[in-house]
PDB file of N, CA and C in Angstrom:
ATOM      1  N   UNK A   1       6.330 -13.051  -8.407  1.00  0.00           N
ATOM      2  CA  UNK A   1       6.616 -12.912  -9.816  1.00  0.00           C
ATOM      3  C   UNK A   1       6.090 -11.560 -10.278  1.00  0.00           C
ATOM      4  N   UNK A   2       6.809 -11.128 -11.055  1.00  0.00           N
ATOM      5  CA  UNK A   2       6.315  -9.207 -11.375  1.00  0.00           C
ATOM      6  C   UNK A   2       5.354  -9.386 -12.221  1.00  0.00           C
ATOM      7  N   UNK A   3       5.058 -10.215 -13.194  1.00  0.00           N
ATOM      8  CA  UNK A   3       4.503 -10.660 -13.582  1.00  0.00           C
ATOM      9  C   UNK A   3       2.652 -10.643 -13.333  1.00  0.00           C
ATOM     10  N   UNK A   4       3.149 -11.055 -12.378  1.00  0.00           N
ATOM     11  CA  UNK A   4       1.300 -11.319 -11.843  1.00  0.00           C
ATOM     12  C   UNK A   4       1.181 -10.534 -10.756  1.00  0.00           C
ATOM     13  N   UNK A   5       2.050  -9.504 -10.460  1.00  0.00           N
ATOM     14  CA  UNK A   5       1.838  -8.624  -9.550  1.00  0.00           C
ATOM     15  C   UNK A   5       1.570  -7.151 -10.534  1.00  0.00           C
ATOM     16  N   UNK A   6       2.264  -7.279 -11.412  1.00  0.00           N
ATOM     17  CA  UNK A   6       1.590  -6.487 -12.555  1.00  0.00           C
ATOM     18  C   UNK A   6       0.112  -6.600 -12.703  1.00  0.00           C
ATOM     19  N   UNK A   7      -0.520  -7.838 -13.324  1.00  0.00           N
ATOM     20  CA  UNK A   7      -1.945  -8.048 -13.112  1.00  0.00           C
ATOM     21  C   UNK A   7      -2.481  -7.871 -12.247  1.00  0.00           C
ATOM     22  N   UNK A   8      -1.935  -7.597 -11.174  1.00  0.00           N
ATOM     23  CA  UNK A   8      -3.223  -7.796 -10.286  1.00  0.00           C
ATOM     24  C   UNK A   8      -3.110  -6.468  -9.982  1.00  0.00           C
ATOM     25  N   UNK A   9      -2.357  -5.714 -10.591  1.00  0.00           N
ATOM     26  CA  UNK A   9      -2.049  -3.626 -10.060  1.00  0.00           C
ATOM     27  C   UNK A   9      -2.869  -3.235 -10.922  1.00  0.00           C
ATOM     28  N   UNK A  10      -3.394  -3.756 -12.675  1.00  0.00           N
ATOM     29  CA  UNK A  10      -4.413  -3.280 -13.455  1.00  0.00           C
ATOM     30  C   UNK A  10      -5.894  -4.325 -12.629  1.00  0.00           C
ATOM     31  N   UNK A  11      -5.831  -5.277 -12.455  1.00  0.00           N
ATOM     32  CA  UNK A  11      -7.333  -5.594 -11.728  1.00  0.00           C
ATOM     33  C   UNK A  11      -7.895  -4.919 -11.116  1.00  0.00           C
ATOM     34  N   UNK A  12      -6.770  -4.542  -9.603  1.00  0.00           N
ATOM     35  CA  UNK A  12      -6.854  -3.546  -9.035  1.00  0.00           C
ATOM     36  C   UNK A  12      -7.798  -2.331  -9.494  1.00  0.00           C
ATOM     37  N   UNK A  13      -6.859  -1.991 -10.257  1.00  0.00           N
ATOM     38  CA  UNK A  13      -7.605  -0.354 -10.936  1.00  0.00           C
ATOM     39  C   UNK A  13      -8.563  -0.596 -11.652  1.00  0.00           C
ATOM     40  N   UNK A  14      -8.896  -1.971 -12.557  1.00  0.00           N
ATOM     41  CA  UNK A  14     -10.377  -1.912 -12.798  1.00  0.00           C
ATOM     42  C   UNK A  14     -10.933  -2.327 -12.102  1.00  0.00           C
ATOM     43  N   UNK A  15     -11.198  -2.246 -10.705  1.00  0.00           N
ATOM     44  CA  UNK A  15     -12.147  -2.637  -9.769  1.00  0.00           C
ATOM     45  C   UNK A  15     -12.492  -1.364  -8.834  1.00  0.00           C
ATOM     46  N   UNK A  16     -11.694  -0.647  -8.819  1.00  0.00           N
ATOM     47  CA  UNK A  16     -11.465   0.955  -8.132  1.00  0.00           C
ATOM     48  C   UNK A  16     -11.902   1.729  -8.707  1.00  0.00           C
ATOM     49  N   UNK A  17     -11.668   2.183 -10.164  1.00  0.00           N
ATOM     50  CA  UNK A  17     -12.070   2.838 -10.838  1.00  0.00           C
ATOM     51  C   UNK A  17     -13.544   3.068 -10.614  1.00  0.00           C
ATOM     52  N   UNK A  18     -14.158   2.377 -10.846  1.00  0.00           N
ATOM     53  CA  UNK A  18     -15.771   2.320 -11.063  1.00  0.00           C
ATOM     54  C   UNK A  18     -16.409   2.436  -9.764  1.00  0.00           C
ATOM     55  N   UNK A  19     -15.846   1.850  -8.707  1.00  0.00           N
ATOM     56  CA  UNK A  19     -16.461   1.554  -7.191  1.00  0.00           C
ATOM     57  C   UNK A  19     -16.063   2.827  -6.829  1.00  0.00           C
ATOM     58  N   UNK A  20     -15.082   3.919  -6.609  1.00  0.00           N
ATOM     59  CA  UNK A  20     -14.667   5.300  -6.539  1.00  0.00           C
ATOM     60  C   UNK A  20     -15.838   6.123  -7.150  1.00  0.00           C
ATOM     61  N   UNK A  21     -16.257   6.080  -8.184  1.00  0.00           N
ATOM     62  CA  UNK A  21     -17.228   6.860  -9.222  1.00  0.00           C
ATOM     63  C   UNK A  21     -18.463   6.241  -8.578  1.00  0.00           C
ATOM     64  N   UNK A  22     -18.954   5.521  -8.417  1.00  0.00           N
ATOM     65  CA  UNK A  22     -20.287   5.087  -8.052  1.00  0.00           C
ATOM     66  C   UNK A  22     -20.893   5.993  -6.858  1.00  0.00           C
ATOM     67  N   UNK A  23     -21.912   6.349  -7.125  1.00  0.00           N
ATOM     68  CA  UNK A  23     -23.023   7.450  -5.950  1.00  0.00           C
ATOM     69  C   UNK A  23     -23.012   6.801  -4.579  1.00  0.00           C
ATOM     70  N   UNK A  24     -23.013   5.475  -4.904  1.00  0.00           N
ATOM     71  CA  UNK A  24     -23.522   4.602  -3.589  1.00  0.00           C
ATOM     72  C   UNK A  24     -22.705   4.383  -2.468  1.00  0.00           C
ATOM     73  N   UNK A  25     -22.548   4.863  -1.631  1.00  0.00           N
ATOM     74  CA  UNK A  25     -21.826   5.332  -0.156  1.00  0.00           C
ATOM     75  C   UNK A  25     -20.999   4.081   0.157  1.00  0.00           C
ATOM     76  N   UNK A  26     -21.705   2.691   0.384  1.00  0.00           N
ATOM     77  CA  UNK A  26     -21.307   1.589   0.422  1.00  0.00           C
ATOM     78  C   UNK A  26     -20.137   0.839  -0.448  1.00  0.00           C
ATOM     79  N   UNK A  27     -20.503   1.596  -1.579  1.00  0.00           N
ATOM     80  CA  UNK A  27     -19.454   0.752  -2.758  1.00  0.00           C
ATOM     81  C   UNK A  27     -18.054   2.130  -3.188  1.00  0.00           C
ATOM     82  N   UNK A  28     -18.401   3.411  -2.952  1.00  0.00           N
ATOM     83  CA  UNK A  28     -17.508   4.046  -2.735  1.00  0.00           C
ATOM     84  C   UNK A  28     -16.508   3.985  -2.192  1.00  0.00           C
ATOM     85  N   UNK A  29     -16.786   4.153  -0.732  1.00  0.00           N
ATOM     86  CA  UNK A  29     -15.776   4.048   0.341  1.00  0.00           C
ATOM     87  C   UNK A  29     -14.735   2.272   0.179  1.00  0.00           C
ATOM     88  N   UNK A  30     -15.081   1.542  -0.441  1.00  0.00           N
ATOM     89  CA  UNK A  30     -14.711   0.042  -0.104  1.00  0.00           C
ATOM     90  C   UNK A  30     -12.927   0.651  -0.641  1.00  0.00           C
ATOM     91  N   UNK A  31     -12.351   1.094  -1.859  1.00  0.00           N
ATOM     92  CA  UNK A  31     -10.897   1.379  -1.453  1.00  0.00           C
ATOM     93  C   UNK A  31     -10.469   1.886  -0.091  1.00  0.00           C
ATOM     94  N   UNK A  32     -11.392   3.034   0.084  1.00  0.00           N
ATOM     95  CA  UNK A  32     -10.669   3.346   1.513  1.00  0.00           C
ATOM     96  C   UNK A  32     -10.563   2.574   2.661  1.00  0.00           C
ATOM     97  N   UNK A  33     -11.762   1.679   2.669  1.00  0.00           N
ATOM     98  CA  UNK A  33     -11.631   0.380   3.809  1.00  0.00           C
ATOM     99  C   UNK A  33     -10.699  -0.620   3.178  1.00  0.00           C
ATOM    100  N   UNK A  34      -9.743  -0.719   1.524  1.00  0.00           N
ATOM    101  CA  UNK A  34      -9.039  -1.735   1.450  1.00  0.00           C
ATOM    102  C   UNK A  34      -7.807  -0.839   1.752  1.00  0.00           C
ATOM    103  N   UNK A  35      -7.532   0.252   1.983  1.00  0.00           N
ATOM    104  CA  UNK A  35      -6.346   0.741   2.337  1.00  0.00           C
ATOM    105  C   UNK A  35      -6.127   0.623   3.587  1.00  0.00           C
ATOM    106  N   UNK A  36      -7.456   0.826   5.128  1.00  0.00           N
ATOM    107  CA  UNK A  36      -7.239   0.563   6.487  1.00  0.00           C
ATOM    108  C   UNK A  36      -6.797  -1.082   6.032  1.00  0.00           C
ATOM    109  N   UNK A  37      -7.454  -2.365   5.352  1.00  0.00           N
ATOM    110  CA  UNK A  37      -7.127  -3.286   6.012  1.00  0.00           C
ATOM    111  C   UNK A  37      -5.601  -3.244   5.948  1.00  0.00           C
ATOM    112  N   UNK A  38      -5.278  -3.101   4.692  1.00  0.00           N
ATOM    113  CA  UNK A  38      -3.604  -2.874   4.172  1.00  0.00           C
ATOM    114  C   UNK A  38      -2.656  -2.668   5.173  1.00  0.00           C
ATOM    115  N   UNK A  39      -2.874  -1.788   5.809  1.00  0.00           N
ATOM    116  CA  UNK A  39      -1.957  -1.110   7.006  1.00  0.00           C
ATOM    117  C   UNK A  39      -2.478  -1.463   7.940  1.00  0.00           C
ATOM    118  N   UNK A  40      -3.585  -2.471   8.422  1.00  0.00           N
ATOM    119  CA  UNK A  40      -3.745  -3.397   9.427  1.00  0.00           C
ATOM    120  C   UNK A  40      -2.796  -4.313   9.284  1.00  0.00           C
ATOM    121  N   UNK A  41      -3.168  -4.844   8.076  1.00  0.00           N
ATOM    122  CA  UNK A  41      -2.678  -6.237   7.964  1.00  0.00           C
ATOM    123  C   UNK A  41      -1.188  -5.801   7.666  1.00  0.00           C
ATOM    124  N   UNK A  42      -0.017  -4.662   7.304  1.00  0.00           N
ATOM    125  CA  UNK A  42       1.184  -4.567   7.036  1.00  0.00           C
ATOM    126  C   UNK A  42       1.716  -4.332   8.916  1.00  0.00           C
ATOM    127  N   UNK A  43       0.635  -3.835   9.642  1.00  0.00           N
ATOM    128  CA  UNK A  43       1.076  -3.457  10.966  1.00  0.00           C
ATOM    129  C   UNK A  43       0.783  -4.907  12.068  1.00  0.00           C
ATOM    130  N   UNK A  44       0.589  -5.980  11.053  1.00  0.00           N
ATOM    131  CA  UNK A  44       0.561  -7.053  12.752  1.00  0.00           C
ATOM    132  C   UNK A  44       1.427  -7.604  13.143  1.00  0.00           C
ATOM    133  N   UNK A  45       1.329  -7.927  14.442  1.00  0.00           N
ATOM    134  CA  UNK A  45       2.425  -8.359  15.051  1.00  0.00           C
ATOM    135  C   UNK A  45       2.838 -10.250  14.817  1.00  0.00           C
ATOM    136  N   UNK A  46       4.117 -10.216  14.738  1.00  0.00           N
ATOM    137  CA  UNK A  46       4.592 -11.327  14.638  1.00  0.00           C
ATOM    138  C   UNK A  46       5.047 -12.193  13.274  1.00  0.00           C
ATOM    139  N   UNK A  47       5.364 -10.826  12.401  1.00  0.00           N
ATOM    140  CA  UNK A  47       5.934 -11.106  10.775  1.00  0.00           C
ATOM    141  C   UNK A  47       7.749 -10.923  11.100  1.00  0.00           C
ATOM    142  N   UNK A  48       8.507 -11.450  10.113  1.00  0.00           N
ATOM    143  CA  UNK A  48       9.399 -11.737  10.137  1.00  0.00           C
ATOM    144  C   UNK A  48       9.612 -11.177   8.957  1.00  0.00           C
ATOM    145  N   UNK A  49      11.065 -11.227   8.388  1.00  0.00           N
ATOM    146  CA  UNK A  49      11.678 -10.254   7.443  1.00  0.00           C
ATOM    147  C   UNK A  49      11.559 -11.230   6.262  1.00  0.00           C
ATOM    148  N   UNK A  50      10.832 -12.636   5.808  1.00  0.00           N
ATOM    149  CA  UNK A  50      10.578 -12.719   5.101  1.00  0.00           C
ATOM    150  C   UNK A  50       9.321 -12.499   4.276  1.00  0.00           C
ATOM    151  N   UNK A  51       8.388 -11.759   5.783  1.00  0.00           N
ATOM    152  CA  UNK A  51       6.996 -11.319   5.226  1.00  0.00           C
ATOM    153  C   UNK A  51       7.419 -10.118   4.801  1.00  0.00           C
ATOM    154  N   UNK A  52       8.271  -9.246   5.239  1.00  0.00           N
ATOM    155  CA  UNK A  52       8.510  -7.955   4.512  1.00  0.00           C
ATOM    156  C   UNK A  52       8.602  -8.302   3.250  1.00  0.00           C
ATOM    157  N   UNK A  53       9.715  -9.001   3.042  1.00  0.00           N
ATOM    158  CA  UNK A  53      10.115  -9.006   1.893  1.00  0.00           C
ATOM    159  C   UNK A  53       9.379  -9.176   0.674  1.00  0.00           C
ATOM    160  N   UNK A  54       8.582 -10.593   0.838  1.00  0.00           N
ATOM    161  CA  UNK A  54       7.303 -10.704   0.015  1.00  0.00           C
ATOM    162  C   UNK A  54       5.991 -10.062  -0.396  1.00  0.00           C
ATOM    163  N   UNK A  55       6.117  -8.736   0.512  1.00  0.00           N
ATOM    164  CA  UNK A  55       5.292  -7.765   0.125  1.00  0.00           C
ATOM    165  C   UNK A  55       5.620  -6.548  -0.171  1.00  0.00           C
ATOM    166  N   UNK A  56       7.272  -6.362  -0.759  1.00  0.00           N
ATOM    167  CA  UNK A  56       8.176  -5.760  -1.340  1.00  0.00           C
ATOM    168  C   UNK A  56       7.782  -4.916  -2.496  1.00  0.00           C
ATOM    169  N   UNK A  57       6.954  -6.078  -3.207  1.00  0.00           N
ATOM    170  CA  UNK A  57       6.710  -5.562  -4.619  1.00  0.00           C
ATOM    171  C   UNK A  57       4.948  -5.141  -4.537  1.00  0.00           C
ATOM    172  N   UNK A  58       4.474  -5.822  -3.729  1.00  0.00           N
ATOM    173  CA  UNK A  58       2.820  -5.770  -3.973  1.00  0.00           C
ATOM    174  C   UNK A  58       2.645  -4.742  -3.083  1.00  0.00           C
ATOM    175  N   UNK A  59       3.328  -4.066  -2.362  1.00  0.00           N
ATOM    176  CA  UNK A  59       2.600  -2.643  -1.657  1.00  0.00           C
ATOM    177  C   UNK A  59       2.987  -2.146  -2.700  1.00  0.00           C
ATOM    178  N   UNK A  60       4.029  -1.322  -2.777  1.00  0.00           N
ATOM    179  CA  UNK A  60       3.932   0.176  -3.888  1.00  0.00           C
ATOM    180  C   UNK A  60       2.816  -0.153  -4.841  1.00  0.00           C
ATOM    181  N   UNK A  61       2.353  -1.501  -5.414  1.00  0.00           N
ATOM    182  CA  UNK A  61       1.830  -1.596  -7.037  1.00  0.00           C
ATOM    183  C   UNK A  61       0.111  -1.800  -6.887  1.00  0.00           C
ATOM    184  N   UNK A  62      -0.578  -1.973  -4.836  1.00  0.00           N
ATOM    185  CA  UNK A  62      -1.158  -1.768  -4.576  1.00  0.00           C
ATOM    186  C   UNK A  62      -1.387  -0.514  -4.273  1.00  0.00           C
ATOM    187  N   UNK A  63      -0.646   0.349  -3.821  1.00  0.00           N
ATOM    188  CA  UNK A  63      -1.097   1.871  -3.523  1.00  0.00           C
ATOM    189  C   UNK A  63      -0.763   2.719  -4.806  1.00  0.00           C
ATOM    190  N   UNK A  64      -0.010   2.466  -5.975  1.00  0.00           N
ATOM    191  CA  UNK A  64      -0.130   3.114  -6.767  1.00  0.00           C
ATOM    192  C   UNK A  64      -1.537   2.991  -7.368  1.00  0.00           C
ATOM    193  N   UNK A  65      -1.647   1.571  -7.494  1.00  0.00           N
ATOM    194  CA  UNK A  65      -3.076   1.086  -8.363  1.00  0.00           C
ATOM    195  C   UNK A  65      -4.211   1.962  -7.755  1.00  0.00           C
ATOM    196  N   UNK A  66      -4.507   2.319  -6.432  1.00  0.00           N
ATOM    197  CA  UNK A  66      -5.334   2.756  -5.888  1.00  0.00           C
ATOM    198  C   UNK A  66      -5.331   4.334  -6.244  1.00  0.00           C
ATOM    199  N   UNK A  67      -4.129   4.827  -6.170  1.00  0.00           N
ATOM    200  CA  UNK A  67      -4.315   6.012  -6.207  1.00  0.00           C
ATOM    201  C   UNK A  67      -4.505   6.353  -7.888  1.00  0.00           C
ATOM    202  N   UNK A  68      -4.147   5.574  -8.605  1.00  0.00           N
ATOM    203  CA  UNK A  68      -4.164   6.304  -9.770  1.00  0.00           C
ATOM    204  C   UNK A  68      -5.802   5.476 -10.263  1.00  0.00           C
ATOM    205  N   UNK A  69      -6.274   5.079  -9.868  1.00  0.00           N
ATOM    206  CA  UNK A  69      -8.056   4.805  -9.332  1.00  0.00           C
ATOM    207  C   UNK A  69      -9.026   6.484  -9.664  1.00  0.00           C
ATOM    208  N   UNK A  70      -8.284   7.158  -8.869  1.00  0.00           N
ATOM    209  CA  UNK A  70      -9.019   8.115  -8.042  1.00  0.00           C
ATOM    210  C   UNK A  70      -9.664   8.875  -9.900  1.00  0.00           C
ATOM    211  N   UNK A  71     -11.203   9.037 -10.157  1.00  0.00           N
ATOM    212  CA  UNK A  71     -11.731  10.276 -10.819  1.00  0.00           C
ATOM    213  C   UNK A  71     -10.607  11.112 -10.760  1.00  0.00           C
ATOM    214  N   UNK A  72     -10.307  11.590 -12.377  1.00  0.00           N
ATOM    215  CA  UNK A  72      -9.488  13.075 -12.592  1.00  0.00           C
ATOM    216  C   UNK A  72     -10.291  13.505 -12.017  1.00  0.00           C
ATOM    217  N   UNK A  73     -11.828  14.036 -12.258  1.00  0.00           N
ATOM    218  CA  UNK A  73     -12.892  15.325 -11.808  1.00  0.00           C
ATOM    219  C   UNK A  73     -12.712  15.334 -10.003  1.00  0.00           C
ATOM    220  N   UNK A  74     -12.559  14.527  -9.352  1.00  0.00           N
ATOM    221  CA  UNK A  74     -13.046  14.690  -8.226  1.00  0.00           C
ATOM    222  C   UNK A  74     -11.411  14.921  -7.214  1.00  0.00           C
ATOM    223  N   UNK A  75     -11.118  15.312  -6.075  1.00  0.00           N
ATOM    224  CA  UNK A  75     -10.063  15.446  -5.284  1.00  0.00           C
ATOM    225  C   UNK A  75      -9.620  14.354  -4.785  1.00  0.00           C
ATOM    226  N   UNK A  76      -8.322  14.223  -4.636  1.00  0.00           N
ATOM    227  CA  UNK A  76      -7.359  13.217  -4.429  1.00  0.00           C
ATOM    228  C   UNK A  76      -7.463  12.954  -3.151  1.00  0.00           C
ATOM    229  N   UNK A  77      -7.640  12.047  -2.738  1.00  0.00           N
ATOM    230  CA  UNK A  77      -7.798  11.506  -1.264  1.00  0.00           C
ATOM    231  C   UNK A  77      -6.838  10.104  -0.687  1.00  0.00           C
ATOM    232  N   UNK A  78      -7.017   9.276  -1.928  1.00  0.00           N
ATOM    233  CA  UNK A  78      -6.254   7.604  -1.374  1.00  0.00           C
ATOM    234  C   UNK A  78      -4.604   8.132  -1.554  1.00  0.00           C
ATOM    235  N   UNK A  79      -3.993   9.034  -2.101  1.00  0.00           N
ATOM    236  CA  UNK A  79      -2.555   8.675  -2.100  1.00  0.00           C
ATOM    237  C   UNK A  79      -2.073   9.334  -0.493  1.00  0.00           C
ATOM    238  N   UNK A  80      -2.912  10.799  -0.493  1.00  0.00           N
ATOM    239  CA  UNK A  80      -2.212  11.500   0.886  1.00  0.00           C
ATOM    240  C   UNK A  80      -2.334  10.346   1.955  1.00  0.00           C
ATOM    241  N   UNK A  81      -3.900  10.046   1.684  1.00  0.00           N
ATOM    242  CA  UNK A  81      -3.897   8.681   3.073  1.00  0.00           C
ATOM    243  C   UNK A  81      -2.910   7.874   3.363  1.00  0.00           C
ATOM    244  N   UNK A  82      -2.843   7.155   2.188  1.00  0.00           N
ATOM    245  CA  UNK A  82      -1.922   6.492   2.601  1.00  0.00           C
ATOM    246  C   UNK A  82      -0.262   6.665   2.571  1.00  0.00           C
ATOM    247  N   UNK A  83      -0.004   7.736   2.330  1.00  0.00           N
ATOM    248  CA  UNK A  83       0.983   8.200   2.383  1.00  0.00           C
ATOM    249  C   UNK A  83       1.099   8.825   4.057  1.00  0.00           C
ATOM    250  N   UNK A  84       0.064   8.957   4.735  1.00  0.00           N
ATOM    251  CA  UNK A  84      -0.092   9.363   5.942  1.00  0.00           C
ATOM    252  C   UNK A  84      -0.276   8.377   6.972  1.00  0.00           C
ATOM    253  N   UNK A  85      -0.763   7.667   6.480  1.00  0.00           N
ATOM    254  CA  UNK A  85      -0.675   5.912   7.131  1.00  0.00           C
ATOM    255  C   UNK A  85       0.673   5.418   7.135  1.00  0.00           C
ATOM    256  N   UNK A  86       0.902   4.851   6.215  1.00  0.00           N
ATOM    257  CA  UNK A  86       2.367   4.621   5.875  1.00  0.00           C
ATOM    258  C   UNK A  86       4.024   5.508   6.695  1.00  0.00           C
ATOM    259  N   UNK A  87       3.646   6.898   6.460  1.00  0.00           N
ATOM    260  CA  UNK A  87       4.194   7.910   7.330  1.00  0.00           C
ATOM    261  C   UNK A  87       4.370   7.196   9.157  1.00  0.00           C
ATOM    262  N   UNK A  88       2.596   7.070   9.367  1.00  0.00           N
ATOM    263  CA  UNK A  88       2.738   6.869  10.658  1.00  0.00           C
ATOM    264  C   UNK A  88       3.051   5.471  10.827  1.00  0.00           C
ATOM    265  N   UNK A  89       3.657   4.626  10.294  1.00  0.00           N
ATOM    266  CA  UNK A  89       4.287   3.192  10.665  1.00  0.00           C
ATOM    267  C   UNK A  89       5.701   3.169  10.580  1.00  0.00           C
ATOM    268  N   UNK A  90       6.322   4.195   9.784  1.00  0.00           N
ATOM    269  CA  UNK A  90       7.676   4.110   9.766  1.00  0.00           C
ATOM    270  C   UNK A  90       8.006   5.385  10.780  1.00  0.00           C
ATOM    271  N   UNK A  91       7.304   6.261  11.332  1.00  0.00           N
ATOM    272  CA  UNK A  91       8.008   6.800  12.283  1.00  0.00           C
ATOM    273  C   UNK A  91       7.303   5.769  14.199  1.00  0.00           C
ATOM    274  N   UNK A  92       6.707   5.165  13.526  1.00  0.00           N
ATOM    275  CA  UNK A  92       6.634   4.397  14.739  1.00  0.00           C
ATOM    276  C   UNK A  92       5.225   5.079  15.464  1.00  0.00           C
ATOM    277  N   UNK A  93       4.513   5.341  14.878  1.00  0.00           N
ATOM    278  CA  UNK A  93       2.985   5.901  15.731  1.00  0.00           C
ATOM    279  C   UNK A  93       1.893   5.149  15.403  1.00  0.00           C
ATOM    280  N   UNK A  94       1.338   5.451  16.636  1.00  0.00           N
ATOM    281  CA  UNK A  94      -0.561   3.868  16.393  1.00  0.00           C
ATOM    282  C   UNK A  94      -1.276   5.485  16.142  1.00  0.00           C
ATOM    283  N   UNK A  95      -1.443   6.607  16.003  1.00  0.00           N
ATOM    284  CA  UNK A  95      -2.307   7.450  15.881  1.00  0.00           C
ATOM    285  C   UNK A  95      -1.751   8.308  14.736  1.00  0.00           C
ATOM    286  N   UNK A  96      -2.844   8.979  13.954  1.00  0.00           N
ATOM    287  CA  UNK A  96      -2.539   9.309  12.641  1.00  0.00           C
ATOM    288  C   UNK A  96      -2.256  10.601  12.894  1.00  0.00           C
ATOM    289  N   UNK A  97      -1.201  11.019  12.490  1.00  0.00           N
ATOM    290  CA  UNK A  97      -0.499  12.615  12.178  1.00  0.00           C
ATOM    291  C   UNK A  97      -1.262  13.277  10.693  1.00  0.00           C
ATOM    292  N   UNK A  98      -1.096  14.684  10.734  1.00  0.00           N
ATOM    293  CA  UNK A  98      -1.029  15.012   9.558  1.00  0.00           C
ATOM    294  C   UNK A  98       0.065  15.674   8.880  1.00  0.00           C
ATOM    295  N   UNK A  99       0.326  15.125   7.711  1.00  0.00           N
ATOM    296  CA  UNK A  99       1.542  15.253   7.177  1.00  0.00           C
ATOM    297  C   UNK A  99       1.878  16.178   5.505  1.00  0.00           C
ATOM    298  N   UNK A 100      -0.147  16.065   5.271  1.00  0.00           N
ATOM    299  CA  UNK A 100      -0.130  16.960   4.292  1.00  0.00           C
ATOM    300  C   UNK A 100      -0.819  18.319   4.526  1.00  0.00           C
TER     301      UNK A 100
END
């Protein structure tokens, strides 16, 4: 439902927002470890085209949410990632290229 995939793209970002800005190494990094699980969990084996489908709407509104997360003050990091992640699943690679 777009609906509640909407909500959960602003939860998202108020939960990023602040954990991005925080000093503390541990609570920083946690988007970037929810973007590896993301593309773990979008890369396992043994989904069928109705798991694509159902995560149709909640990737883009998860990686937008994330990236638009990121401090104006500080440099952009979660969109190239995962735009570089993402990159390397649709051309078919287990090792990360660089693409920006």
């Amino acid at each position: 439902h777009n609906g509640s995939v909407e909500k959960a793209h602003l939860g998202l970002m108020s939960l990023a927002r602040p954990l991005l800005a925080d000093s503390n190494e541990s609570l920083n990094t946690l988007p970037y470890k929810w973007l590896e699980q993301l593309k773990a969990f979008d890369t396992r084996p043994g989904q069928t085209g109705s798991d694509i489908v159902r995560r149709s709407a909640g990737l883009p509104f998860t990686l937008v949410a994330l990236a638009k997360s990121e401090p104006k003050e500080l440099p952009k990091k979660l969109l190239p990632m995962a735009m570089k992640n993402f990159m390397d699943i649709a051309m078919g690679k287990g090792e990360t290229q660089e693409y920006i």
